[in-house]
Protein backbone atom coordinates (compact mmCIF):
# COMPACT_ATOMS: atom_id res chain seq x y z
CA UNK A 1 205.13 90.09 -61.14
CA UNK A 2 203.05 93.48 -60.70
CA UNK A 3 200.35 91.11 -58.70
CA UNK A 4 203.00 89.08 -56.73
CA UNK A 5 204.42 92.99 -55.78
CA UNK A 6 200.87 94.58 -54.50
CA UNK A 7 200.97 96.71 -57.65
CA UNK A 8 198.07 95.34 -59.40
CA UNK A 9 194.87 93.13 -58.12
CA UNK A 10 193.43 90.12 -59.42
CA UNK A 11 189.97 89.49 -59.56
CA UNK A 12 188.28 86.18 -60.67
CA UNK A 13 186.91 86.82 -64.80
CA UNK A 14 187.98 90.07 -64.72
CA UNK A 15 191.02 91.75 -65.66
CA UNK A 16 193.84 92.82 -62.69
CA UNK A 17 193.54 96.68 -62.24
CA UNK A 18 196.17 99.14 -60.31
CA UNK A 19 195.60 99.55 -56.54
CA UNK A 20 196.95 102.95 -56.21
CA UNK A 21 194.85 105.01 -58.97
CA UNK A 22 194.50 108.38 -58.46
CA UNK A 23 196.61 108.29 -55.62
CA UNK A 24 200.02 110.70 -54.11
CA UNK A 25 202.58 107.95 -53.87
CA UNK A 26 205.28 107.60 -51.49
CA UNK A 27 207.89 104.98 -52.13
CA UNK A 28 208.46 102.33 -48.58
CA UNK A 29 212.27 101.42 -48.47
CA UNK A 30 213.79 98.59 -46.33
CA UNK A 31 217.09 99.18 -44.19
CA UNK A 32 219.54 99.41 -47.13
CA UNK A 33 217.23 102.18 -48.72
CA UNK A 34 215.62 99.57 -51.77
CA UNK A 35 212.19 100.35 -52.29
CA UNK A 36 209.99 97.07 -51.25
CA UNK A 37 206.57 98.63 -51.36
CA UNK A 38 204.36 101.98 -51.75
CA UNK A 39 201.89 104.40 -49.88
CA UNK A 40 199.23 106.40 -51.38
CA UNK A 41 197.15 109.16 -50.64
CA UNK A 42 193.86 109.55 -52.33
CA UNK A 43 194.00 113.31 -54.17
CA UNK A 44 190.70 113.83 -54.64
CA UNK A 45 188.63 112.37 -51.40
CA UNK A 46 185.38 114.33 -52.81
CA UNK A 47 184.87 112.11 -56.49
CA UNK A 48 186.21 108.99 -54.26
CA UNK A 49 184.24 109.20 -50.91
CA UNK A 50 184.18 105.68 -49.93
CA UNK A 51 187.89 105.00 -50.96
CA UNK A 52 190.59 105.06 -47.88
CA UNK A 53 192.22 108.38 -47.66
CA UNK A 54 195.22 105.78 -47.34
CA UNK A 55 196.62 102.95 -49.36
CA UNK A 56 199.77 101.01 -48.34
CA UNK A 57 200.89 97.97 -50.69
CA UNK A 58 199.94 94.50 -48.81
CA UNK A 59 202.34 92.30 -47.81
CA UNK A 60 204.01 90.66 -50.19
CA UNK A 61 208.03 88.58 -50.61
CA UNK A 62 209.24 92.11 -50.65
CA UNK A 63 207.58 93.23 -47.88
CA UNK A 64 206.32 92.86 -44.54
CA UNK A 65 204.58 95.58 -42.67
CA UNK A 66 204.85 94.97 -39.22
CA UNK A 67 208.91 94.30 -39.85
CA UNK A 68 209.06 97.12 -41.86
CA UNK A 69 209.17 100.89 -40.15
CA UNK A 70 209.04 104.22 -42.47
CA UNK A 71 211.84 106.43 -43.41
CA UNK A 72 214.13 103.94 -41.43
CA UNK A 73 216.93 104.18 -43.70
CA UNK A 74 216.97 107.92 -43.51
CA UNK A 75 216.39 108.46 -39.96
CA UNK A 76 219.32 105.44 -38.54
CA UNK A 77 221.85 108.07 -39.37
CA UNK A 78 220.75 111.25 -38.55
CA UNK A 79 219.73 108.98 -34.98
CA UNK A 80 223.43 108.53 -34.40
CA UNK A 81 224.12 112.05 -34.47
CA UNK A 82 221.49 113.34 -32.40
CA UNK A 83 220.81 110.47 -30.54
CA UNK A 84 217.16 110.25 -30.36
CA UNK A 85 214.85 108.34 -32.42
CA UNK A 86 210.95 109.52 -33.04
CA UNK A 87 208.09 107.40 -33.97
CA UNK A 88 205.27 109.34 -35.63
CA UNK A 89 201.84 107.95 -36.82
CA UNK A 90 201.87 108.27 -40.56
CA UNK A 91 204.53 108.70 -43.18
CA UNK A 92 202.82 112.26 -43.77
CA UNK A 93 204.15 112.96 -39.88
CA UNK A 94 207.49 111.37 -40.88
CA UNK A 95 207.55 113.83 -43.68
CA UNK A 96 206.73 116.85 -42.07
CA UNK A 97 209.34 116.80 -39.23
CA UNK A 98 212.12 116.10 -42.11
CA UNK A 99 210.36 119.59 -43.73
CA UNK A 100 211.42 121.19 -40.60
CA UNK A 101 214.91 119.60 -40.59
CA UNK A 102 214.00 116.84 -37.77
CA UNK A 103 215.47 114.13 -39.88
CA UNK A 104 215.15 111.12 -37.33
CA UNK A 105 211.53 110.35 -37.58
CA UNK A 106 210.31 107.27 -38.79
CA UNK A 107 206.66 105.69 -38.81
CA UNK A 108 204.82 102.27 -39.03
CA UNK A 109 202.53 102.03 -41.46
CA UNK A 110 198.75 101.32 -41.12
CA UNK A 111 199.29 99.32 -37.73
CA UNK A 112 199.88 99.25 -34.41
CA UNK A 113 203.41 99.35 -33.48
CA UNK A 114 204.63 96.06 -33.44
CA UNK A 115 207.27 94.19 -31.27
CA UNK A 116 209.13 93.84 -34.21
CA UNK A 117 209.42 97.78 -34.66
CA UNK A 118 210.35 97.73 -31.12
CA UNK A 119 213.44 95.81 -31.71
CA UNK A 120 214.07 97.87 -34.55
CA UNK A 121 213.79 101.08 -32.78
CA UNK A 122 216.05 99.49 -30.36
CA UNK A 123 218.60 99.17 -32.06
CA UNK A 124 219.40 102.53 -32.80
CA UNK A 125 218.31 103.96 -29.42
CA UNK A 126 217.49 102.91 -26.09
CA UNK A 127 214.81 105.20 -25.52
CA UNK A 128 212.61 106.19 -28.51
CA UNK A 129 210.31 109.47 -28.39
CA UNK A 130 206.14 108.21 -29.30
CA UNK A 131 205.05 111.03 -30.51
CA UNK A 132 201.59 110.64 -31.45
CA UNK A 133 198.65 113.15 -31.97
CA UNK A 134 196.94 115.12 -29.50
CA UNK A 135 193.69 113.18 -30.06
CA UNK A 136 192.31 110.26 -28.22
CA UNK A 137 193.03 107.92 -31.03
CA UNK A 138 197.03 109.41 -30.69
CA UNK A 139 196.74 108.31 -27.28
CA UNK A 140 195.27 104.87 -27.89
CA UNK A 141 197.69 104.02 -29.87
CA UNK A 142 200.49 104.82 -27.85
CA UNK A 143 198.95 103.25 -25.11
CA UNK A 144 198.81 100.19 -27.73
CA UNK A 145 202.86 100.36 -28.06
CA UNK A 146 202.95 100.71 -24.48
CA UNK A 147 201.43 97.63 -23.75
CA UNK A 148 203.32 96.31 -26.34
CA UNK A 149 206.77 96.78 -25.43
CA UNK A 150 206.13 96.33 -21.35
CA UNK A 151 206.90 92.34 -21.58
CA UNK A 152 209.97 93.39 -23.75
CA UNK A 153 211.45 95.75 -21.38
CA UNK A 154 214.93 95.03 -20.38
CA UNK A 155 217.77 97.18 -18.66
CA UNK A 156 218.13 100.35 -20.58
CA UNK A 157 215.59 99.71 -22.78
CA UNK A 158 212.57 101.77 -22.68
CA UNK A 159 210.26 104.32 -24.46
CA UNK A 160 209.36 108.05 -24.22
CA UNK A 161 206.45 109.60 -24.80
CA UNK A 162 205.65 113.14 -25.61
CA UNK A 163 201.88 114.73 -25.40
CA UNK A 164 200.88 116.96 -28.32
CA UNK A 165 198.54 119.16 -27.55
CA UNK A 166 194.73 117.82 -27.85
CA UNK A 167 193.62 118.24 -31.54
CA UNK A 168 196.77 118.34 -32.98
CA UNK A 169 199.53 116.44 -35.27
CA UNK A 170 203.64 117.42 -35.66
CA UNK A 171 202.46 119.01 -38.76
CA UNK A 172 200.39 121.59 -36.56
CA UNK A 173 202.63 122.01 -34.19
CA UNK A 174 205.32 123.09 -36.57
CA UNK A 175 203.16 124.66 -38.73
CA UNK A 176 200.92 127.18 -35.96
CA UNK A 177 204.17 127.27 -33.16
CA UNK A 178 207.14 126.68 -35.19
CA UNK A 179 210.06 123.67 -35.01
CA UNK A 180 211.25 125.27 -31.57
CA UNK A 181 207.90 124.01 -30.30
CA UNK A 182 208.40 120.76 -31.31
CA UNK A 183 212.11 120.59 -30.35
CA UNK A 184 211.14 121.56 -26.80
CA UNK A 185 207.93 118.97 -26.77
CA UNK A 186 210.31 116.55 -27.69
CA UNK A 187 213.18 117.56 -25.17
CA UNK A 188 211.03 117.09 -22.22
CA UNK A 189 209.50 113.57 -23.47
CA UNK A 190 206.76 111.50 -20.45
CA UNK A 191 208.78 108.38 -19.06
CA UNK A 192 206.94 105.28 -20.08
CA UNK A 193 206.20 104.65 -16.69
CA UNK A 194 204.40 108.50 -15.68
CA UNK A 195 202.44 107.68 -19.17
CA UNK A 196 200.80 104.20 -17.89
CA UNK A 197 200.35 105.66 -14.38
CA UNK A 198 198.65 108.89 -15.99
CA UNK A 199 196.27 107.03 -18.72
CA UNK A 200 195.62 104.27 -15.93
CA UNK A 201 194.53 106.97 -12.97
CA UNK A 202 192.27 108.57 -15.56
CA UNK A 203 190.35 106.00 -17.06
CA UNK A 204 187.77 105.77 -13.86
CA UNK A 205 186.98 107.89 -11.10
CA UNK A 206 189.20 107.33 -8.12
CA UNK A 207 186.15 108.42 -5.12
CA UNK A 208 186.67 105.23 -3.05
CA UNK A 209 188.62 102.23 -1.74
CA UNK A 210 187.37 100.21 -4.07
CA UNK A 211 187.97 102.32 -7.19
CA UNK A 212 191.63 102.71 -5.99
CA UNK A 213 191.91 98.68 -5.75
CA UNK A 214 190.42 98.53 -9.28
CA UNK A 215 193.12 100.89 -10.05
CA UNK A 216 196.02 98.90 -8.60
CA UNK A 217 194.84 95.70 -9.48
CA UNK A 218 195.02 97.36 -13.37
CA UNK A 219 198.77 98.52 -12.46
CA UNK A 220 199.75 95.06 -11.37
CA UNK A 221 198.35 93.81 -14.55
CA UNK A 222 200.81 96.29 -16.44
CA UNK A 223 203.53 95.36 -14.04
CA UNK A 224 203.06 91.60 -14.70
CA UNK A 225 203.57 91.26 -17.75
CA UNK A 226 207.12 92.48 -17.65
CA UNK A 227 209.14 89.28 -18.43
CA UNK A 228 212.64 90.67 -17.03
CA UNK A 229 212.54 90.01 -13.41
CA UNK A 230 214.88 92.85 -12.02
CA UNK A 231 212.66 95.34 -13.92
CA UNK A 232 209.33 93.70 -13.17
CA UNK A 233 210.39 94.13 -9.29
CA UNK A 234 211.51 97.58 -9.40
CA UNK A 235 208.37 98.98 -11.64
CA UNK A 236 206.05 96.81 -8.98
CA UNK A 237 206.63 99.62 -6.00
CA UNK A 238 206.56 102.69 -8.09
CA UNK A 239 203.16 101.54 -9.74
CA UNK A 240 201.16 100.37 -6.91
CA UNK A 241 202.25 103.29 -4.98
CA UNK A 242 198.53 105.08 -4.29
């Protein structure tokens, strides 16, 4: 039962040994708040340098990560109060917002958002907040949900994005600025649609014809993979608008 529940690992003529040794543990509860899996964070990163600073139990009957968001069960009802859902990086991001009494934060854990988180998200709110770090990789990834959720966009359904500053997490933020800086970060969110149009226009120089038709042609790309038809058609002239 420990192996069938990601506790323990098997290994051929050897006996099964803990996955999470020497490790912080946070417990990973589905919808009704029952815990269905674990994360861990190494302590000591020094004596264990090739180990993964994080550990998150592998899929098992319990549990399915890329169904499964962090801090869900917490963060649906404090969502319908303040009406806004936020989707950090990491459970340690999740954590830190609820430190500073932002209560609706929830994460995926150790992937890409997934459509399936989408939906979820959806269902609380029609326009969750990304808010990712302030580092390249923070803006990969939410590039990574953006492409994601464009074929799944539908009337009223959409995502936000805010822009940490470069270099830093939520935990920085409310740590060296304080929760109002967050708060007003997250009251002024990107639209979905500025974010493509900003990461798009930036990722090659823009010094002739050509490089403008490179970037259009990357826009319509965007633009066709919406599958709703009425919101493929009215993204298509505010993309491709140069």
């Amino acid at each position: 039962m420990l192996i069938e529940a990601g506790m323990r690992i098997t290994v051929e003529d050897k006996e099964p040994y803990d996955r999470f040794r020497s490790r912080l543990m946070l417990p990973i509860h589905d919808t009704r708040g029952r815990v269905i899996a674990f994360g861990g964070r190494i302590l000591d990163s020094e004596a264990n340098p090739h180990a993964p600073k994080y550990l998150n139990s592998p899929d098992t009957p319990l549990f399915d990560k890329g169904r499964t968001l962090y801090n869900l069960h917490r963060a649906a009802p404090a969502a319908r109060q303040s009406e806004r859902m936020i989707v950090v990086e990491g459970y340690m991001d999740a954590i830190a917002l609820a430190n500073a009494g932002i209560r609706e934060a929830v994460a995926p854990l150790g992937t890409a958002l997934t459509e399936n988180q989408i939906e979820l998200l959806w269902r609380q709110v029609e326009r969750p907040i990304l808010c990712f770090d302030g580092d390249k990789a923070g803006q990969r990834a939410a590039m990574r949900a953006i492409s994601r959720a464009l074929p799944m966009l539908r009337p009223a359904h959409s995502l936000a994005i805010v822009r940490l500053p470069t270099g830093m997490d939520p935990d920085d933020v409310v740590r060296d600025q304080g929760v109002g800086a967050i708060e007003q970060l997250l009251a002024e969110p990107a639209s979905l649609l500025d974010t493509l149009w900003d990461f798009e226009k930036a990722a090659a120089p823009l010094n002739s014809p050509e490089d403008k038709a490179g970037l259009k042609a990357r826009l319509l790309d965007h633009v066709d993979s919406i599958q709703h038809p009425d919101t493929r058609a009215l993204y298509k002239p505010f993309l491709i608008h140069l």
